[in-house]
Protein backbone atom coordinates (compact mmCIF):
# COMPACT_ATOMS: atom_id res chain seq x y z
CA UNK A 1 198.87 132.42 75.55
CA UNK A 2 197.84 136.34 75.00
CA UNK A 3 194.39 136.89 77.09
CA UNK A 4 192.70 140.50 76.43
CA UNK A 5 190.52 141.83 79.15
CA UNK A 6 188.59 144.49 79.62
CA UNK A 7 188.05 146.14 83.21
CA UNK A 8 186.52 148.80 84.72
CA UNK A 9 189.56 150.08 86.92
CA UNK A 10 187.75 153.50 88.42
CA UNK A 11 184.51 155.12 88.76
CA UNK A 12 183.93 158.74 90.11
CA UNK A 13 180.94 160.48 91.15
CA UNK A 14 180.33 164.32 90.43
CA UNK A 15 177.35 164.93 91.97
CA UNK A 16 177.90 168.57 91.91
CA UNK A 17 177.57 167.79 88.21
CA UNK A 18 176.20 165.72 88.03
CA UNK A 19 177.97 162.86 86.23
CA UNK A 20 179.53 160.00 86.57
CA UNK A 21 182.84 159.49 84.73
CA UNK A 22 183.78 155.53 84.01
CA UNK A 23 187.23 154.45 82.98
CA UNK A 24 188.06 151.09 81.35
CA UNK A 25 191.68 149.37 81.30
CA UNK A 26 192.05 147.14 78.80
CA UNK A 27 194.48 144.87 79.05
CA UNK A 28 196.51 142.34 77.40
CA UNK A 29 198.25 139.67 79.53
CA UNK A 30 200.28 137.10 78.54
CA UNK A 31 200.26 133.91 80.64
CA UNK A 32 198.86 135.91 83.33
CA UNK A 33 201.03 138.60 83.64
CA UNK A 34 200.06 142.53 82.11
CA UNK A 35 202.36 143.02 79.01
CA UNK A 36 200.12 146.23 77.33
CA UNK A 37 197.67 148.22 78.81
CA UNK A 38 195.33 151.32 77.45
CA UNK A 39 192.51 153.36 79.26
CA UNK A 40 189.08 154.74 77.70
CA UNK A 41 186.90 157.03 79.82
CA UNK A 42 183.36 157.91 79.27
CA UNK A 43 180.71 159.74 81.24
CA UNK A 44 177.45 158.57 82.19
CA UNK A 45 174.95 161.74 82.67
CA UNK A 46 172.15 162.31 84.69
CA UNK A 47 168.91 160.94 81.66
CA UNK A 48 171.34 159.15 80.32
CA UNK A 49 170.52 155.10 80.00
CA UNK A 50 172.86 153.08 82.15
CA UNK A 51 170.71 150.46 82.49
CA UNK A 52 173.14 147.35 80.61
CA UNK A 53 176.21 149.12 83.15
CA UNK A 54 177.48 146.53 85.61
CA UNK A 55 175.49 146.71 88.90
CA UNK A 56 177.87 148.44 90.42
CA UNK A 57 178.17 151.74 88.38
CA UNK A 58 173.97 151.21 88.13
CA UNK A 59 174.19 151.96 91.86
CA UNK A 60 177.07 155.34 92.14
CA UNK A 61 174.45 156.13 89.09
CA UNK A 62 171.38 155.92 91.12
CA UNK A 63 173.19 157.39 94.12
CA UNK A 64 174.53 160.48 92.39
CA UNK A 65 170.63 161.10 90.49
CA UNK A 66 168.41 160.33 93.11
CA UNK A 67 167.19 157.52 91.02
């Protein structure tokens, strides 16, 4: 059975920046086991919305802008 997943694999805080720069792995396994992989990156900065992020880039987000 082929499974595609999408996971956020690394986040990095620039607070000299300040940003925060996201990247995804996307993944497709087959019976469990990684057969393809690709990475997108994006960066989330500071006034940007990041309010439907996953609570745990919400949080290097309101650490890096004082939020």
């Amino acid at each position: 059975m082929l499974e595609e997943v999408t996971v956020i694999d690394k986040i990095e805080a620039l607070p000299e920046v300040p940003c925060v720069q996201i990247r995804e792995a996307m993944r497709v396994l087959k019976d469990g086991e990684v057969i393809a992989s690709s990475y997108h990156r994006r960066v989330i900065s500071q006034g940007d919305d990041y309010s439907a992020e996953p609570a745990n880039v919400q949080a290097i987000c309101n650490a890096v802008f004082g939020a």
